[in-house]
N, C-alpha and C. Protein backbone atom coordinates (compact mmCIF):
# COMPACT_ATOMS: atom_id res chain seq x y z
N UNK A 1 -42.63 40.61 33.40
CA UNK A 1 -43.57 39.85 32.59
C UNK A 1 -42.82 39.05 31.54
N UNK A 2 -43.33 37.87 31.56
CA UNK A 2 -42.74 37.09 30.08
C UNK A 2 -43.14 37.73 28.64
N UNK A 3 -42.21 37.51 27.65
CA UNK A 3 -42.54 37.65 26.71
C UNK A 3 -42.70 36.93 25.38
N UNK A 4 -43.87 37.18 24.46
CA UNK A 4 -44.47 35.77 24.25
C UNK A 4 -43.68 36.11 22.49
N UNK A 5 -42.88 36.01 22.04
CA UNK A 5 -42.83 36.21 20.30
C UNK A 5 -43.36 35.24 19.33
N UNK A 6 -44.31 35.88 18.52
CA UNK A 6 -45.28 35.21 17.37
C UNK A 6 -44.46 35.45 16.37
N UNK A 7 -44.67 34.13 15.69
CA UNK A 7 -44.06 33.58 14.21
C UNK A 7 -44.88 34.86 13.20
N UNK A 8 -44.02 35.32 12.50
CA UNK A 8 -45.01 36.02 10.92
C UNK A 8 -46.23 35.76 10.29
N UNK A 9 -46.43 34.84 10.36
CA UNK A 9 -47.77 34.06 9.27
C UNK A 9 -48.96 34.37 10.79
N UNK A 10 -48.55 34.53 11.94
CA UNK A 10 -49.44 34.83 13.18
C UNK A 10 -49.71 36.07 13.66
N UNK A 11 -48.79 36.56 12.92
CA UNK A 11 -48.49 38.03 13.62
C UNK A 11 -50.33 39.18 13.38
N UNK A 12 -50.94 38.55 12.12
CA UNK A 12 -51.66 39.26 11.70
C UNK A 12 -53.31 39.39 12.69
N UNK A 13 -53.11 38.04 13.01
CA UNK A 13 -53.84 37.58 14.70
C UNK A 13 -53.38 38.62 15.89
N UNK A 14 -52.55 38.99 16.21
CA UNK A 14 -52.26 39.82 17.14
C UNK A 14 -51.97 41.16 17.23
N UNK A 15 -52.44 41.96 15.96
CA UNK A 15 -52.21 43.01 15.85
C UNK A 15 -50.82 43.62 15.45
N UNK A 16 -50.75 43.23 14.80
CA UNK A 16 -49.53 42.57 13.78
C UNK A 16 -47.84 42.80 14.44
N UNK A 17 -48.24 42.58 16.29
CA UNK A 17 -46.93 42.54 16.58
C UNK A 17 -46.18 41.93 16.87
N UNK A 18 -44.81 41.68 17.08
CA UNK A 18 -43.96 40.46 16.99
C UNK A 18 -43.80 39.86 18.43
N UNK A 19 -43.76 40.49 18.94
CA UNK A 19 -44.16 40.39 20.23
C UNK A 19 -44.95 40.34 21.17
N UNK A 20 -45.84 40.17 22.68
CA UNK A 20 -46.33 40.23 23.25
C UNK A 20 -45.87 40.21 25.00
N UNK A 21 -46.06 41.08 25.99
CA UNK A 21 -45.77 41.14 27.41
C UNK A 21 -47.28 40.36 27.37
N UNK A 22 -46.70 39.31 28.62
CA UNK A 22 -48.33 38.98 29.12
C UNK A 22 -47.74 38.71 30.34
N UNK A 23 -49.08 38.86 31.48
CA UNK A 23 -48.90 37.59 32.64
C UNK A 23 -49.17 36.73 32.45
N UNK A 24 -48.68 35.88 33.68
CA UNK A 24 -48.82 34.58 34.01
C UNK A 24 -47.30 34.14 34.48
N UNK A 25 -47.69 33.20 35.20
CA UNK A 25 -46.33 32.18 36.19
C UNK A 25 -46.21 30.79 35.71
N UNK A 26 -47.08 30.46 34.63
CA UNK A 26 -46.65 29.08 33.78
C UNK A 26 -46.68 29.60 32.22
N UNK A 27 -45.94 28.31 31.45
CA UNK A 27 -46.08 28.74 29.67
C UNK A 27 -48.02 28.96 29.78
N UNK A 28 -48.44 27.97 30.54
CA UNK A 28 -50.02 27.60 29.75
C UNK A 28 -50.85 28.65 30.36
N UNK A 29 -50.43 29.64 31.20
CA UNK A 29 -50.78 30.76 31.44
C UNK A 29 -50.87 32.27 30.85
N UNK A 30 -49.69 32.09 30.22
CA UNK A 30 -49.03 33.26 29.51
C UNK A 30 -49.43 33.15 28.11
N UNK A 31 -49.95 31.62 27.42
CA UNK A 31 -50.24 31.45 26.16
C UNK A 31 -51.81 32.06 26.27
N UNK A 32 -52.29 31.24 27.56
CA UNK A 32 -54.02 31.66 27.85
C UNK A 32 -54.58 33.25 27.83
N UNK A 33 -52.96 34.10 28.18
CA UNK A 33 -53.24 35.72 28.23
C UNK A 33 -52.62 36.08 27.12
N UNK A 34 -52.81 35.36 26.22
CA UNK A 34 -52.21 36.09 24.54
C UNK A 34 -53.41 35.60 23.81
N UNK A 35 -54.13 34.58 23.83
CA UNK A 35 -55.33 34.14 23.40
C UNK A 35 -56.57 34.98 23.97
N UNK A 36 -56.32 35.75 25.11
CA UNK A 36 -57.55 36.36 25.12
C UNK A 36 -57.49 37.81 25.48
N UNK A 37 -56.40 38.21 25.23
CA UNK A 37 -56.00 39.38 24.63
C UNK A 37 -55.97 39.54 23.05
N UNK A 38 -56.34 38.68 22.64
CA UNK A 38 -55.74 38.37 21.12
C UNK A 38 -56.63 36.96 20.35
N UNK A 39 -57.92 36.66 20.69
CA UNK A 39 -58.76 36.08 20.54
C UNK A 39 -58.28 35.20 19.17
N UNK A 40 -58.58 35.95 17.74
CA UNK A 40 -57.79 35.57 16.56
C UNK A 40 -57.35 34.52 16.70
N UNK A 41 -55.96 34.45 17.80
CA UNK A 41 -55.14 33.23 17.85
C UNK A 41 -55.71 32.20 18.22
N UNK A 42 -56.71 32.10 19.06
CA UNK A 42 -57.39 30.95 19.46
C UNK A 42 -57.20 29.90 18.74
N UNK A 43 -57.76 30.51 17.60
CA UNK A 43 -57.96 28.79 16.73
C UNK A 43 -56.88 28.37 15.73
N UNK A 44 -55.89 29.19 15.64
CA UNK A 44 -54.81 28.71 15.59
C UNK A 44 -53.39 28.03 16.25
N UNK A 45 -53.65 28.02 17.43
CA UNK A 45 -53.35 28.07 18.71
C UNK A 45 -53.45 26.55 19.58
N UNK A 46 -55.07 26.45 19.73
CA UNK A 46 -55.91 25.40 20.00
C UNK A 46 -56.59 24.94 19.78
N UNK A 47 -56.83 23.56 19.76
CA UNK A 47 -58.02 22.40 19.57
C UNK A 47 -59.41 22.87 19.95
N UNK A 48 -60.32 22.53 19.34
CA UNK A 48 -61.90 22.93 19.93
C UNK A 48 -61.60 22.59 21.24
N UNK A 49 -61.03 21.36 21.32
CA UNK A 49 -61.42 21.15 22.68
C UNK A 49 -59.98 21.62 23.75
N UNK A 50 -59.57 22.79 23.53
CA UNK A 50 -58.60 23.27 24.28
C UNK A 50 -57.43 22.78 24.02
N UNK A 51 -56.81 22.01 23.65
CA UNK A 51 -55.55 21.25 23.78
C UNK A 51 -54.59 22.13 22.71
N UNK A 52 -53.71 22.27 22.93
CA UNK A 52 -52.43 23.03 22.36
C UNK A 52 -51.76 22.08 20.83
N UNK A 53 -52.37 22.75 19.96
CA UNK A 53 -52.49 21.97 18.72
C UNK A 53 -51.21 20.97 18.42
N UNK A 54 -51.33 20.06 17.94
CA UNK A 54 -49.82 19.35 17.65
C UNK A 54 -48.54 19.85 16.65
N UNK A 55 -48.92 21.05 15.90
CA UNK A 55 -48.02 21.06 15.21
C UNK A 55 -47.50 22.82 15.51
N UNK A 56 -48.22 23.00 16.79
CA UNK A 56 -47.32 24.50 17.34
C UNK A 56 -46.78 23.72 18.74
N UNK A 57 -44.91 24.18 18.64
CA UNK A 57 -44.13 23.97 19.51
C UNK A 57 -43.92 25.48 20.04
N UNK A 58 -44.09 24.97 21.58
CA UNK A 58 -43.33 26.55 22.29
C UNK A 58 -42.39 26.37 23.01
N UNK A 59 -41.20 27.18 23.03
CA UNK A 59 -39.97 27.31 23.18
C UNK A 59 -39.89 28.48 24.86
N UNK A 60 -39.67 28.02 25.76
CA UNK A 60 -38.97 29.20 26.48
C UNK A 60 -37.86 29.10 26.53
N UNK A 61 -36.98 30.13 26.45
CA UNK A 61 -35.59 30.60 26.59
C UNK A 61 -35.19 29.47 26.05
N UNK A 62 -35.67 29.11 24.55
CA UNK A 62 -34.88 28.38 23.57
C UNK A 62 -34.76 27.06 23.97
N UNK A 63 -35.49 26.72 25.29
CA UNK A 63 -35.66 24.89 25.61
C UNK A 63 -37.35 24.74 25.24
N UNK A 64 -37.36 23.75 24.62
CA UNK A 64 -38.42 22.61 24.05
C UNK A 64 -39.51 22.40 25.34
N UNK A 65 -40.61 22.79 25.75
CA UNK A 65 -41.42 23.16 26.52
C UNK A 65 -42.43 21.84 27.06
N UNK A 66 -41.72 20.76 25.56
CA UNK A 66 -41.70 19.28 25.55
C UNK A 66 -41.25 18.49 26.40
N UNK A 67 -39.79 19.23 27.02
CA UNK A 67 -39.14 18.30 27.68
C UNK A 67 -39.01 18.79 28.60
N UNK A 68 -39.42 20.12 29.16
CA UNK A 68 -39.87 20.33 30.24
C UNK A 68 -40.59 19.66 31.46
N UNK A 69 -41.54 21.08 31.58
CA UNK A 69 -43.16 20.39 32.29
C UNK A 69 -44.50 21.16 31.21
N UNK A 70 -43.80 20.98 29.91
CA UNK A 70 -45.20 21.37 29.11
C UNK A 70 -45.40 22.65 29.45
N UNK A 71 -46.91 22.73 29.44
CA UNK A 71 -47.74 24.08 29.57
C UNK A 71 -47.51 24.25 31.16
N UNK A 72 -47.18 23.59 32.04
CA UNK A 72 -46.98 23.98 33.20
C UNK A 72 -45.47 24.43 33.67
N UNK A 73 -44.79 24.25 32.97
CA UNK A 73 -43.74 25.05 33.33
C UNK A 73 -43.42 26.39 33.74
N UNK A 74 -42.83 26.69 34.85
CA UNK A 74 -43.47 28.45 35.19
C UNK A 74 -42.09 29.15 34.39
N UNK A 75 -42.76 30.37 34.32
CA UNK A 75 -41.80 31.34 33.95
C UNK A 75 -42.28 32.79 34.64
N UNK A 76 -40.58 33.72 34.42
CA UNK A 76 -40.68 34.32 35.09
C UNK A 76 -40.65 35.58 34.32
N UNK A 77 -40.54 37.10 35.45
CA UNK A 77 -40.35 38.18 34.88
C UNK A 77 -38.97 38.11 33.17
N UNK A 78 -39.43 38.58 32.38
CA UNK A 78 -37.63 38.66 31.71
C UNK A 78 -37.69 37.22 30.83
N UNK A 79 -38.48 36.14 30.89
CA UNK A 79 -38.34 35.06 30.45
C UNK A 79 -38.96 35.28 28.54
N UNK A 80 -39.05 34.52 27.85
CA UNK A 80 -39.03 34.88 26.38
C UNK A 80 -39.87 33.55 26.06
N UNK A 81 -40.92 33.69 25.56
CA UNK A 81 -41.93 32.76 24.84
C UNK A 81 -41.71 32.56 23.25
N UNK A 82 -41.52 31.40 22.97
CA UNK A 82 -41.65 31.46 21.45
C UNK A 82 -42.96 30.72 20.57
N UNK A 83 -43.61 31.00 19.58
CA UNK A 83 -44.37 29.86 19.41
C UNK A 83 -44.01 29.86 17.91
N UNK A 84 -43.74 28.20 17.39
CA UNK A 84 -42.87 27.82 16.16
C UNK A 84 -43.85 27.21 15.78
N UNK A 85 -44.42 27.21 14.47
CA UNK A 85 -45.41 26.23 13.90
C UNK A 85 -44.22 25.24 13.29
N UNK A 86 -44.71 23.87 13.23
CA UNK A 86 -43.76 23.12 12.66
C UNK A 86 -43.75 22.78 11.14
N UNK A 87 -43.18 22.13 10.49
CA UNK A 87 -43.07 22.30 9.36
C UNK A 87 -42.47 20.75 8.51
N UNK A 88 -43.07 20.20 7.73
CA UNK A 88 -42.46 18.96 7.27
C UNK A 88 -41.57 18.85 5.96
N UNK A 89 -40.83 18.04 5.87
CA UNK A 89 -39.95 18.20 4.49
C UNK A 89 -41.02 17.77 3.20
N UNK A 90 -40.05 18.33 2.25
CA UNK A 90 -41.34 18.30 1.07
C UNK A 90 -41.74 19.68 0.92
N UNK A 91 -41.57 21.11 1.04
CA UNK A 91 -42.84 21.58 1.53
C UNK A 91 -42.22 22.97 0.14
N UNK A 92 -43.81 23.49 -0.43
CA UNK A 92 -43.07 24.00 -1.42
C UNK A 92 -42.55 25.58 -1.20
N UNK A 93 -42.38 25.79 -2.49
CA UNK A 93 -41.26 27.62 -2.29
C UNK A 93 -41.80 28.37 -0.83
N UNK A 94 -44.00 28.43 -1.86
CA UNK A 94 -44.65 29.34 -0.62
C UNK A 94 -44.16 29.22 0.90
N UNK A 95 -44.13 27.81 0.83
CA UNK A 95 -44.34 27.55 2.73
C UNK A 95 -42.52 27.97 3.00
N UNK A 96 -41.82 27.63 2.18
CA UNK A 96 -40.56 28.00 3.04
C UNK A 96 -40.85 29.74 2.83
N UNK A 97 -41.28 30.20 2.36
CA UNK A 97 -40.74 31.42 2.15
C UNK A 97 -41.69 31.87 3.36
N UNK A 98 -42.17 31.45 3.70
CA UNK A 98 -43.94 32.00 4.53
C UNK A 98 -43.20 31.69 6.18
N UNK A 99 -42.77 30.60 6.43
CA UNK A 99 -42.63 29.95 7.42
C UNK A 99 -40.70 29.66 7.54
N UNK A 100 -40.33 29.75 6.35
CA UNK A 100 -38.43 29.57 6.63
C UNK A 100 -37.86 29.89 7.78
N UNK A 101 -38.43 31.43 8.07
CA UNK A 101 -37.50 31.99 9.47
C UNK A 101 -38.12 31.67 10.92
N UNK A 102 -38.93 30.81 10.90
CA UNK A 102 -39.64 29.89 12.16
C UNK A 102 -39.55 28.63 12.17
N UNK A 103 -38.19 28.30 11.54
CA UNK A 103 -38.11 26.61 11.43
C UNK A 103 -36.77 26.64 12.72
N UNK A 104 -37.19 25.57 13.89
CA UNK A 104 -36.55 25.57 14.77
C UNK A 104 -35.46 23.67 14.53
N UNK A 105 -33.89 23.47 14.66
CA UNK A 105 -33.65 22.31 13.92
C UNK A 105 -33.07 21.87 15.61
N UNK A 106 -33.96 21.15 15.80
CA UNK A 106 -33.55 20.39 17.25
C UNK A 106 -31.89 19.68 17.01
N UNK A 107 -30.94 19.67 17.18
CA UNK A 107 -29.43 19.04 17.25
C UNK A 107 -29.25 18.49 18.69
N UNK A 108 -29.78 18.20 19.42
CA UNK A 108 -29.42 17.98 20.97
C UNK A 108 -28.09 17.92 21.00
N UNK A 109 -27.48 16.71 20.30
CA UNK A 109 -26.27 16.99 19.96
C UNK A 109 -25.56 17.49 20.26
N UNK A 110 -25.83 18.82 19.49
CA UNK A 110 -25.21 19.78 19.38
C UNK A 110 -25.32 20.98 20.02
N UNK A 111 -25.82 20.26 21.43
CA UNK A 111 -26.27 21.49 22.41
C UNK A 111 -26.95 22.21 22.38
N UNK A 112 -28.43 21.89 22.33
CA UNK A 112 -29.60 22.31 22.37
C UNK A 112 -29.84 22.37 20.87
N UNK A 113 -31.10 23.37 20.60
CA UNK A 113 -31.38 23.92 19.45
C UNK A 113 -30.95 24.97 18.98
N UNK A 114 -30.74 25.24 17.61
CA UNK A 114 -30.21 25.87 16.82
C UNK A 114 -31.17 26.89 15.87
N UNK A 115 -31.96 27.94 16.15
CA UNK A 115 -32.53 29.02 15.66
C UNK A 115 -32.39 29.05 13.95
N UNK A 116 -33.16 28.90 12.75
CA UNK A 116 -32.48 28.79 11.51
C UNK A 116 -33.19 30.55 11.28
C-alpha cells in the first residue's frame, strides 16, 4: 500500500497521525481513500467542486505530481505520498512556525527538490 504523509497543521483532520496506508493504484486514488477515511480533510483538501485545491502540492517519492501525470499517476505498494500546503514569502512568525517544516524549495537545478 502507498503511503500518504500529512503536513502538521493537517494532522488534526486525520486523527492526529502523520501518516496514512491507503489503497489505490493512482495519487487521485489514494488521496480519495484518505478523504474518506478521514472526511475532515475534505475541505481542506478540495474544491466544492472536487478539484484538488491550488495551493496543496503532492509529492510522490519526492517528484512534483505536477510534472508527472497529476492525480493520475499510479503508484505502487512501498510508494510514499506527501501533501505540502504551499506557502508565500512575506508570511509572518505564526505561519513559519506552523507550516516551516512543510515548505518544499523546488531547485531543479539542483536535482530535484530539496526537503527544508
Amino acid at each position: 500500500m502507498p503511503k500518504i504523509h500529512i503536513p502538521t497543521p493537517l494532522r488534526q483532520y486525520a486523527g492526529k497521525q502523520p501518516a496514512v496506508d491507503v489503497k489505490g493504484s493512482t495519487v487521485g486514488e489514494a488521496l480519495s481513500g484518505l478523504v474518506t477515511d478521514h472526511p475532515d480533510l475534505r475541505r481542506h483538501l478540495y474544491t466544492e467542486d472536487g478539484k484538488l485545491r491550488a495551493f496543496v502540492n503532492v509529492y510522490l517519492n519526492d517528484e512534483d505530481v505536477r510534472y508527472l501525470q497529476k492525480e493520475a499517476t499510479a503508484v505502487q505498494d512501498g510508494d510514499n505520498i506527501s501533501i505540502v500546503p504551499s506557502i508565500a514569502g512575506g508570511a509572518s512568525d505564526w505561519v513559519i512556525g506552523k507550516f516551516g517544516n512543510c515548505i518544499i524549495l523546488n531547485l531543479r537545478e539542483l536535482k530535484g527538490s530539496v526537503l527544508v
